[in-house]
N, C-alpha and C. Protein backbone atom coordinates (compact mmCIF):
# COMPACT_ATOMS: atom_id res chain seq x y z
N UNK A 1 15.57 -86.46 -10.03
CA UNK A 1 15.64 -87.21 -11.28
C UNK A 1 15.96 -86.25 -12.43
N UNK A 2 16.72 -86.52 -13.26
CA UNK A 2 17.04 -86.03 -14.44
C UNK A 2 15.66 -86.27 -15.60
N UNK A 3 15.16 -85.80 -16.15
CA UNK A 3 14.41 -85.59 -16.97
C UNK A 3 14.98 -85.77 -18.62
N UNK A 4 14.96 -87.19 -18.85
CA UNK A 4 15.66 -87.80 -20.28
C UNK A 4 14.81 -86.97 -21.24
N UNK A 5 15.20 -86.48 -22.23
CA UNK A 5 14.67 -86.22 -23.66
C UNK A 5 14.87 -87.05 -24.91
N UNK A 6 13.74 -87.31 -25.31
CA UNK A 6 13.97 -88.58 -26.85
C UNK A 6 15.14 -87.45 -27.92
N UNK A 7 15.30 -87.94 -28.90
CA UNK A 7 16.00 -87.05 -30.03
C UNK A 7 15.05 -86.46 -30.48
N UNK A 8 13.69 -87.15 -30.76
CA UNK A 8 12.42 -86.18 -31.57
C UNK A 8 12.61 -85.27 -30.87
N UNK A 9 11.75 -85.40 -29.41
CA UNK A 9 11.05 -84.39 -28.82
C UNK A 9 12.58 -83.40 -28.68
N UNK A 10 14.44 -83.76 -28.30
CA UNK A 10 14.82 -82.66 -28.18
C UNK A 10 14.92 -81.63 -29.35
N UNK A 11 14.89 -82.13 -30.63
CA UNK A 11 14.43 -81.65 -31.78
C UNK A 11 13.77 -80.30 -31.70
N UNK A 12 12.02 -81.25 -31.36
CA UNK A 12 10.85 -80.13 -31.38
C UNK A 12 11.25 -79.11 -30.27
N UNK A 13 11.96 -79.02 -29.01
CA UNK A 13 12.02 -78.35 -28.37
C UNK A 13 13.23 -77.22 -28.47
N UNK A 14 14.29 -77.75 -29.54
CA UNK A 14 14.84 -76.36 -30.02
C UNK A 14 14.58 -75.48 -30.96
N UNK A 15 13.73 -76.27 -31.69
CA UNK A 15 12.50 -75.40 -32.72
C UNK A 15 11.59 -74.13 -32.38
N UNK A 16 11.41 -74.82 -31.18
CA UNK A 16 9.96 -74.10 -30.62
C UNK A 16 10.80 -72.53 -30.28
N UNK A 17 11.77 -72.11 -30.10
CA UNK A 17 12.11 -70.52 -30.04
C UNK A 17 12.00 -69.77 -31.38
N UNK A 18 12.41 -70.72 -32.59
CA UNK A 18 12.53 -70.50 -33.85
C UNK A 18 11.01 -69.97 -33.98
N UNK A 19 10.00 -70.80 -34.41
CA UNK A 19 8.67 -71.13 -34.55
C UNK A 19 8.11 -69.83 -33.78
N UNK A 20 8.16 -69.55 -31.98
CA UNK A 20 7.77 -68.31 -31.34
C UNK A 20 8.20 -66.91 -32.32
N UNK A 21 9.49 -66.94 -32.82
CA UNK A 21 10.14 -65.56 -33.12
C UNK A 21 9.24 -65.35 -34.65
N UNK A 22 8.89 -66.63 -35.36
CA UNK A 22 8.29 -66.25 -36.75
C UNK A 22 6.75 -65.08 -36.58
N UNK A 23 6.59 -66.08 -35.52
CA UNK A 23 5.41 -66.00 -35.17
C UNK A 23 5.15 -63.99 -34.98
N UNK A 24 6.26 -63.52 -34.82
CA UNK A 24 6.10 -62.24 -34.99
C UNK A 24 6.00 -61.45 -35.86
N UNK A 25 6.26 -61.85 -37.22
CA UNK A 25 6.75 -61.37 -38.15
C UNK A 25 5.37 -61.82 -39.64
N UNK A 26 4.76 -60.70 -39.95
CA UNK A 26 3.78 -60.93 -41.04
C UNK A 26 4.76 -60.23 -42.77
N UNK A 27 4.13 -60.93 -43.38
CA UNK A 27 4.09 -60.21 -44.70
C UNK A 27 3.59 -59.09 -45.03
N UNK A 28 4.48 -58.05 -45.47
CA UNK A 28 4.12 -57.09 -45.73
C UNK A 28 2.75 -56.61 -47.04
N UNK A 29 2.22 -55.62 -47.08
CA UNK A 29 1.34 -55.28 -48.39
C UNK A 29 2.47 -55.18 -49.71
N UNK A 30 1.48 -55.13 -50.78
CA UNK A 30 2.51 -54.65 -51.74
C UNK A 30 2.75 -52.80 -51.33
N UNK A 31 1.87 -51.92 -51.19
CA UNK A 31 1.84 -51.02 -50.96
C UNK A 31 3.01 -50.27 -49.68
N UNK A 32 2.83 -51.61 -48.62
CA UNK A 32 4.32 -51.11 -47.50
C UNK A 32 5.73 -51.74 -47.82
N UNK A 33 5.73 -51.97 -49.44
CA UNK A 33 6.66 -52.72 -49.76
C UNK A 33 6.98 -51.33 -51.01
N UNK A 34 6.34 -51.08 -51.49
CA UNK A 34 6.39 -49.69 -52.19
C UNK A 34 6.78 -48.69 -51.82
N UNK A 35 6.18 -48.17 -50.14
CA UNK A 35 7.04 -47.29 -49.43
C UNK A 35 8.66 -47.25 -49.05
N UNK A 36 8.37 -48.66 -48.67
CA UNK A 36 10.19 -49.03 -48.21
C UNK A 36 10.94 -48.64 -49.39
N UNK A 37 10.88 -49.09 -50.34
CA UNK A 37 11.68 -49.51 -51.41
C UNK A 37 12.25 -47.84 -52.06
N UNK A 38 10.83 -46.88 -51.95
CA UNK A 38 10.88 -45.20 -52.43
C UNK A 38 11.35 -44.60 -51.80
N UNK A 39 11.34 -44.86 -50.14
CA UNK A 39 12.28 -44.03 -49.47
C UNK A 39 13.31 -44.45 -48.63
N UNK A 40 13.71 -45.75 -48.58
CA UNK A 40 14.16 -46.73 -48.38
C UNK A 40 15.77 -46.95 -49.43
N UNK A 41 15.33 -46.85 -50.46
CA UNK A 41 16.43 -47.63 -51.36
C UNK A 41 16.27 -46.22 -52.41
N UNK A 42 15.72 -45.40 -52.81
CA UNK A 42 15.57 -44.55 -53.84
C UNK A 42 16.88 -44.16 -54.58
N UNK A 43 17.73 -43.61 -53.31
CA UNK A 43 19.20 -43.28 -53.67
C UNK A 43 20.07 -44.04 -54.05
N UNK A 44 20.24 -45.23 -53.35
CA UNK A 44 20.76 -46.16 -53.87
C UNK A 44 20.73 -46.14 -54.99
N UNK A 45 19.05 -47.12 -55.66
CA UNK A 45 19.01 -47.68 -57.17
C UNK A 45 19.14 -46.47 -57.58
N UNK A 46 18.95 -45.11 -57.53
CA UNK A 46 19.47 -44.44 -58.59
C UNK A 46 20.64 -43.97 -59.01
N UNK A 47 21.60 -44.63 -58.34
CA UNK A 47 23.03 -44.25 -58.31
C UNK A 47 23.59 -45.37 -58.58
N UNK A 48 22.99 -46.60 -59.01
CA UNK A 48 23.31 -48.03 -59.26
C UNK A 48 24.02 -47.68 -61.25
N UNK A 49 25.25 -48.00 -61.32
CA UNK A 49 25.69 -48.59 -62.09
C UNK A 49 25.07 -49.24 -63.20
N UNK A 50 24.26 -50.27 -63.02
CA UNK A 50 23.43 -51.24 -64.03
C UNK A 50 22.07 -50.75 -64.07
N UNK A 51 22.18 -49.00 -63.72
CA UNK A 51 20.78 -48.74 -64.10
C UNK A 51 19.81 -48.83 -65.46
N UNK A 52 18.96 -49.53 -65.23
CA UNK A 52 18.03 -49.56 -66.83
C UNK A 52 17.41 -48.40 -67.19
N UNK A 53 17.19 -48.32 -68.66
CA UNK A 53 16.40 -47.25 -68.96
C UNK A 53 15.02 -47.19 -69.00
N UNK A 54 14.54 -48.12 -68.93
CA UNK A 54 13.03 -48.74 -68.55
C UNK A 54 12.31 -50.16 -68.03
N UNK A 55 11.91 -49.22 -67.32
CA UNK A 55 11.00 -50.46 -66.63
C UNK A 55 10.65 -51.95 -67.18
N UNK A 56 10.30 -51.75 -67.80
CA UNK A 56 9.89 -53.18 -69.06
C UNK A 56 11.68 -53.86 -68.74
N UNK A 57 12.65 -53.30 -68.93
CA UNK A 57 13.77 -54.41 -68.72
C UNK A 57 14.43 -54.77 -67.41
N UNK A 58 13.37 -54.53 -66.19
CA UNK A 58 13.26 -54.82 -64.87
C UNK A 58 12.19 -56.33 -64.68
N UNK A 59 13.05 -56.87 -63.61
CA UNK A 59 11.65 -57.85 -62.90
C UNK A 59 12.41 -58.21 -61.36
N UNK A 60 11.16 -57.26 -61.06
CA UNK A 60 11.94 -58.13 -59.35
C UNK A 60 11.25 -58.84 -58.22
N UNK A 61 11.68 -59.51 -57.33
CA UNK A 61 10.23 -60.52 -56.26
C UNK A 61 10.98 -60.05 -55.43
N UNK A 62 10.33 -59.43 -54.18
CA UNK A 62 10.52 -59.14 -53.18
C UNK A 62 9.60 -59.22 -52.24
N UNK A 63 9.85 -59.93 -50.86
CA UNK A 63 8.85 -59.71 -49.91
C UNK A 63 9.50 -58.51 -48.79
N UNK A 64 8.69 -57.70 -48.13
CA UNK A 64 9.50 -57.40 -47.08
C UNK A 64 8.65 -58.31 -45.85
N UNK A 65 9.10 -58.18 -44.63
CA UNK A 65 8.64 -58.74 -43.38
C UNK A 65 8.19 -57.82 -42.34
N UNK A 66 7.12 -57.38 -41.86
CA UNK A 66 7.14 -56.48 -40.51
C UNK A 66 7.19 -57.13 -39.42
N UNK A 67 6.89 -56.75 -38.61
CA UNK A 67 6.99 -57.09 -37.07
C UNK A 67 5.46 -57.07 -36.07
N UNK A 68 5.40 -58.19 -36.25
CA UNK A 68 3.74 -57.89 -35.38
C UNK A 68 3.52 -56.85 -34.25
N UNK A 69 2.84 -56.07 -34.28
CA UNK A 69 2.82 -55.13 -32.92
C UNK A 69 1.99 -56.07 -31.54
């Protein structure tokens, strides 16, 4: 017998790989978001073009993501 699937349930069941893979992945601290960014990006933004001269005319939201061990 072939094994019919509704549209819901085939739905929920291509989800469910999505949903497993999140499932690995936490929010970082602000602090391992501080590291990345200093040794991570340092060269970059300081070689950026539209660099500001102070902080005060910065605002940025960033999350990073790790990887559950």
């Amino acid at each position: 017998y072939a094994k019919r699937i509704a549209a819901e349930d085939k739905d929920e069941a291509e989800q469910l790989p999505d949903l497993l893979k999140q499932q690995e992945w936490t929010k970082a601290s602000a602090d391992s978001l501080r590291r990345y960014l200093g040794s991570a990006c340092s060269t970059a933004l300081s070689d950026s073009q539209d660099m500001v001269t102070s902080e005060g005319e910065t605002w940025y939201q960033c999350q990073l993501w790790e990887k559950t061990d």
